[in-house]
Protein backbone atom coordinates (compact mmCIF):
# COMPACT_ATOMS: atom_id res chain seq x y z
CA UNK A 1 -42.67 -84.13 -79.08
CA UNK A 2 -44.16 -84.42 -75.71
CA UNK A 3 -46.11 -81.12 -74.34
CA UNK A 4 -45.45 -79.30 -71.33
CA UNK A 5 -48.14 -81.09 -69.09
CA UNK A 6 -47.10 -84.75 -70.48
CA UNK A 7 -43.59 -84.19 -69.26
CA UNK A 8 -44.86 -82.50 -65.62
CA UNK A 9 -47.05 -86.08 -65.32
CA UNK A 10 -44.03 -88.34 -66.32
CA UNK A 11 -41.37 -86.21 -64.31
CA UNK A 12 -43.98 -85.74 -61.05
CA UNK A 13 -47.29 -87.42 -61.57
CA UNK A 14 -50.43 -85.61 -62.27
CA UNK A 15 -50.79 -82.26 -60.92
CA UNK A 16 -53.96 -82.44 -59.84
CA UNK A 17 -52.99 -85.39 -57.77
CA UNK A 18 -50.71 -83.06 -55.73
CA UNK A 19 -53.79 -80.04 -55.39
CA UNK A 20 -56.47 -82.72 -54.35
CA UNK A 21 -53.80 -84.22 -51.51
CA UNK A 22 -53.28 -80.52 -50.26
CA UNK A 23 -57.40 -80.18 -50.43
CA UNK A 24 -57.69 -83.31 -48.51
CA UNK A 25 -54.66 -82.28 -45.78
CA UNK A 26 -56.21 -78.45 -45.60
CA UNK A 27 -59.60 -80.10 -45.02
CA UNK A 28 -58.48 -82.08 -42.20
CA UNK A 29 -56.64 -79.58 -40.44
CA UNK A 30 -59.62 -77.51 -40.97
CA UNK A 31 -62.14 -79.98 -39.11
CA UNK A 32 -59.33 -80.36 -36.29
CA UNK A 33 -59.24 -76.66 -35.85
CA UNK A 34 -63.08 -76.59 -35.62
CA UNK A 35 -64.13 -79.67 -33.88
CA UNK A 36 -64.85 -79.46 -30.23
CA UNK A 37 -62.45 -81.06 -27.80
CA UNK A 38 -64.28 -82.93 -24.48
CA UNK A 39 -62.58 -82.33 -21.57
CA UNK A 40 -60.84 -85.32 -20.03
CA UNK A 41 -64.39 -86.51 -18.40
CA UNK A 42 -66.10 -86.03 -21.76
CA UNK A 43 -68.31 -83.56 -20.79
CA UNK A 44 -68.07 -80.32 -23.30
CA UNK A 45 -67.36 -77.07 -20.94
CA UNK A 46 -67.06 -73.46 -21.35
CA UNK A 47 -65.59 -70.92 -18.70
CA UNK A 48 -67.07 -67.39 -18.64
CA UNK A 49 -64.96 -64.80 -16.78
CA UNK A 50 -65.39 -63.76 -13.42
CA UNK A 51 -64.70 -60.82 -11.84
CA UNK A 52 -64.53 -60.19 -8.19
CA UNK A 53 -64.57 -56.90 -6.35
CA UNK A 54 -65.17 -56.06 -2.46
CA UNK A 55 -66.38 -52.31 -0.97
CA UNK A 56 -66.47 -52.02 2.46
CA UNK A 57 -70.32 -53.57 2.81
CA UNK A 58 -69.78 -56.01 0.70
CA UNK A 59 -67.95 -58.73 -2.29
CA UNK A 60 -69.45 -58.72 -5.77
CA UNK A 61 -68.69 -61.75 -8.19
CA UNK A 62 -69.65 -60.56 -11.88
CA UNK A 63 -69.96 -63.54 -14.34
CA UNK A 64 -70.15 -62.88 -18.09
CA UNK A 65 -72.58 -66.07 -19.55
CA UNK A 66 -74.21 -64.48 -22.88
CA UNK A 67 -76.49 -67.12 -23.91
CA UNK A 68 -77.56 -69.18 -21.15
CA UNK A 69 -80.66 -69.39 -20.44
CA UNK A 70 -81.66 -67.86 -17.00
CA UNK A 71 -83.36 -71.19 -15.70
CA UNK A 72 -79.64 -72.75 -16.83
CA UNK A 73 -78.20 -70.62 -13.75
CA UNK A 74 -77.81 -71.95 -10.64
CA UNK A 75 -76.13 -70.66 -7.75
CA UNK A 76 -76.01 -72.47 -4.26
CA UNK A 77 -74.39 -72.21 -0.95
CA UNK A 78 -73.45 -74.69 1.24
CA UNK A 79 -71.80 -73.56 4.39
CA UNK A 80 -69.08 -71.58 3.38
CA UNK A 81 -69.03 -72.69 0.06
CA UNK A 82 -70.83 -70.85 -2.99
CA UNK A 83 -70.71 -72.67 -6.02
CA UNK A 84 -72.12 -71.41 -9.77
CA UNK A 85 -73.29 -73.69 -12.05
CA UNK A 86 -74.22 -73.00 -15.75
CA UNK A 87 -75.10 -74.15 -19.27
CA UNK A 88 -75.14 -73.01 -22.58
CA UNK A 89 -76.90 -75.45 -25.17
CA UNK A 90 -76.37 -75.91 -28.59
CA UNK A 91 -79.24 -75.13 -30.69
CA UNK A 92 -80.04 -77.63 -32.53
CA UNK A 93 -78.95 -78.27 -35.96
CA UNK A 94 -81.01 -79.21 -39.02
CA UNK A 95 -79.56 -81.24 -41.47
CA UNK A 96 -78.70 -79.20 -43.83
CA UNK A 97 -76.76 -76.75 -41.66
CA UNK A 98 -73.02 -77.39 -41.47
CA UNK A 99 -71.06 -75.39 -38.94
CA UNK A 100 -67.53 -74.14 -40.79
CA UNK A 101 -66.10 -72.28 -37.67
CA UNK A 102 -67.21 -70.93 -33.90
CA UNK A 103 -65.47 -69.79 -31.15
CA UNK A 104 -68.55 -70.13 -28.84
CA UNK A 105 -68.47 -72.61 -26.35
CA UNK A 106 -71.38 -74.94 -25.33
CA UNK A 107 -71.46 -77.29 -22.25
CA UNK A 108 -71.40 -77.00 -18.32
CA UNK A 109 -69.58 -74.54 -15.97
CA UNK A 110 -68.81 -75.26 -12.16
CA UNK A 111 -67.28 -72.92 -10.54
CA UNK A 112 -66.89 -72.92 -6.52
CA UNK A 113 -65.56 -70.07 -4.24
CA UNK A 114 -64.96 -70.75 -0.53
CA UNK A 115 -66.21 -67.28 1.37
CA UNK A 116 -64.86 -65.07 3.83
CA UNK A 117 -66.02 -65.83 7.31
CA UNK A 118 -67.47 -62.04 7.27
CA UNK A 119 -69.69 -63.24 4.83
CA UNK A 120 -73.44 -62.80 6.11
CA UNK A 121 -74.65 -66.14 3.77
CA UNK A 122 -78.51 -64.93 5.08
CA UNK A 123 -78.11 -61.80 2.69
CA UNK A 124 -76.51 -63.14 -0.38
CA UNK A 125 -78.11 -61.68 -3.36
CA UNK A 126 -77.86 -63.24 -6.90
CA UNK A 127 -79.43 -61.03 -10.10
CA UNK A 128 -78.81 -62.13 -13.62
CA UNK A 129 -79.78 -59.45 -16.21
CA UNK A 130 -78.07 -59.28 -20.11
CA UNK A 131 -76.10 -62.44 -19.67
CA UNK A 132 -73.93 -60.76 -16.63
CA UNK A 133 -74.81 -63.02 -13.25
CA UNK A 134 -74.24 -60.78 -10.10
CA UNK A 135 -73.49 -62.29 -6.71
CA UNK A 136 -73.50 -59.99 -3.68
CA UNK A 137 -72.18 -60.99 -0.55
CA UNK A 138 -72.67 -58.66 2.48
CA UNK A 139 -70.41 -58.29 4.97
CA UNK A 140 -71.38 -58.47 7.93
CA UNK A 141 -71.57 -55.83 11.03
CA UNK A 142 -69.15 -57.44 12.57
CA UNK A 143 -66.91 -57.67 10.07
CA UNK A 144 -67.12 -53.57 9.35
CA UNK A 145 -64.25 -51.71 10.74
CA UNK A 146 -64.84 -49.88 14.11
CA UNK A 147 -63.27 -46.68 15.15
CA UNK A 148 -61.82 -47.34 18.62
CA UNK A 149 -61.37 -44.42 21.48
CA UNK A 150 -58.29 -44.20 22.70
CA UNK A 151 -57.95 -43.18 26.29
């Protein structure tokens, strides 16, 4: 009389044929899930968040870029145009070091704001301190609002 198992393999095949397919399917979805993706020009990016806020001297743009390198930050401005530029490289991996899962991004950001015409662009200020880049804008005096007599 044929056992339990013999009867499973002639009914549906081996068993264990069935657990390594699902090991093979789980392992693929698992690298999809974890490779990263190129953006359509190939280049790997990541985009920090900004935050922008404006007193009445001044805008502030707040960037949050934890691990980038200060000499990866870059911020220019060209006319009316401020642009900030960053990078945060992989380290490095041995051979023997196999990434499972990460949520952190690596690769170049761009990011490009055009500016107020109150803007004084002789007085921008730019401070990065505990991966937070701060960009301070002045307004300028002409820009400031003016009580006007009224006769």
């Amino acid at each position: 009389m044929p056992s339990n198992l013999e009867l499973w393999r002639n009914r549906f095949g081996s068993p264990f044929k069935e657990f390594a397919k699902l090991q093979s399917d789980f392992d693929r979805a698992f690298q999809d899930l974890t490779e990263s993706r190129p953006n359509i020009s190939g280049m790997k990016e990541f985009s920090p968040s900004c935050e922008i806020t404006e007193d009445k001297n001044s805008y502030l743009l707040k960037f949050d870029i934890p691990g980038v390198a200060k000499e990866n930050v870059k911020v220019e401005l060209d006319r009316h145009m401020l642009t900030v530029t960053a990078e945060r490289r992989e380290e490095k991996k041995s051979d023997d070091k196999k990434t499972h899962y990460s949520e952190i991004s690596y690769g170049s950001f761009v990011r490009s704001f055009t500016l107020p015409a109150q803007v004084d662009e002789t007085k921008v200020l730019a401070k990065f301190e505990d991966g937070v880049l701060t960009v301070m804008l002045p307004k300028t005096e002409t820009s400031q609002p003016k009580k006007i007599s009224v006769n």
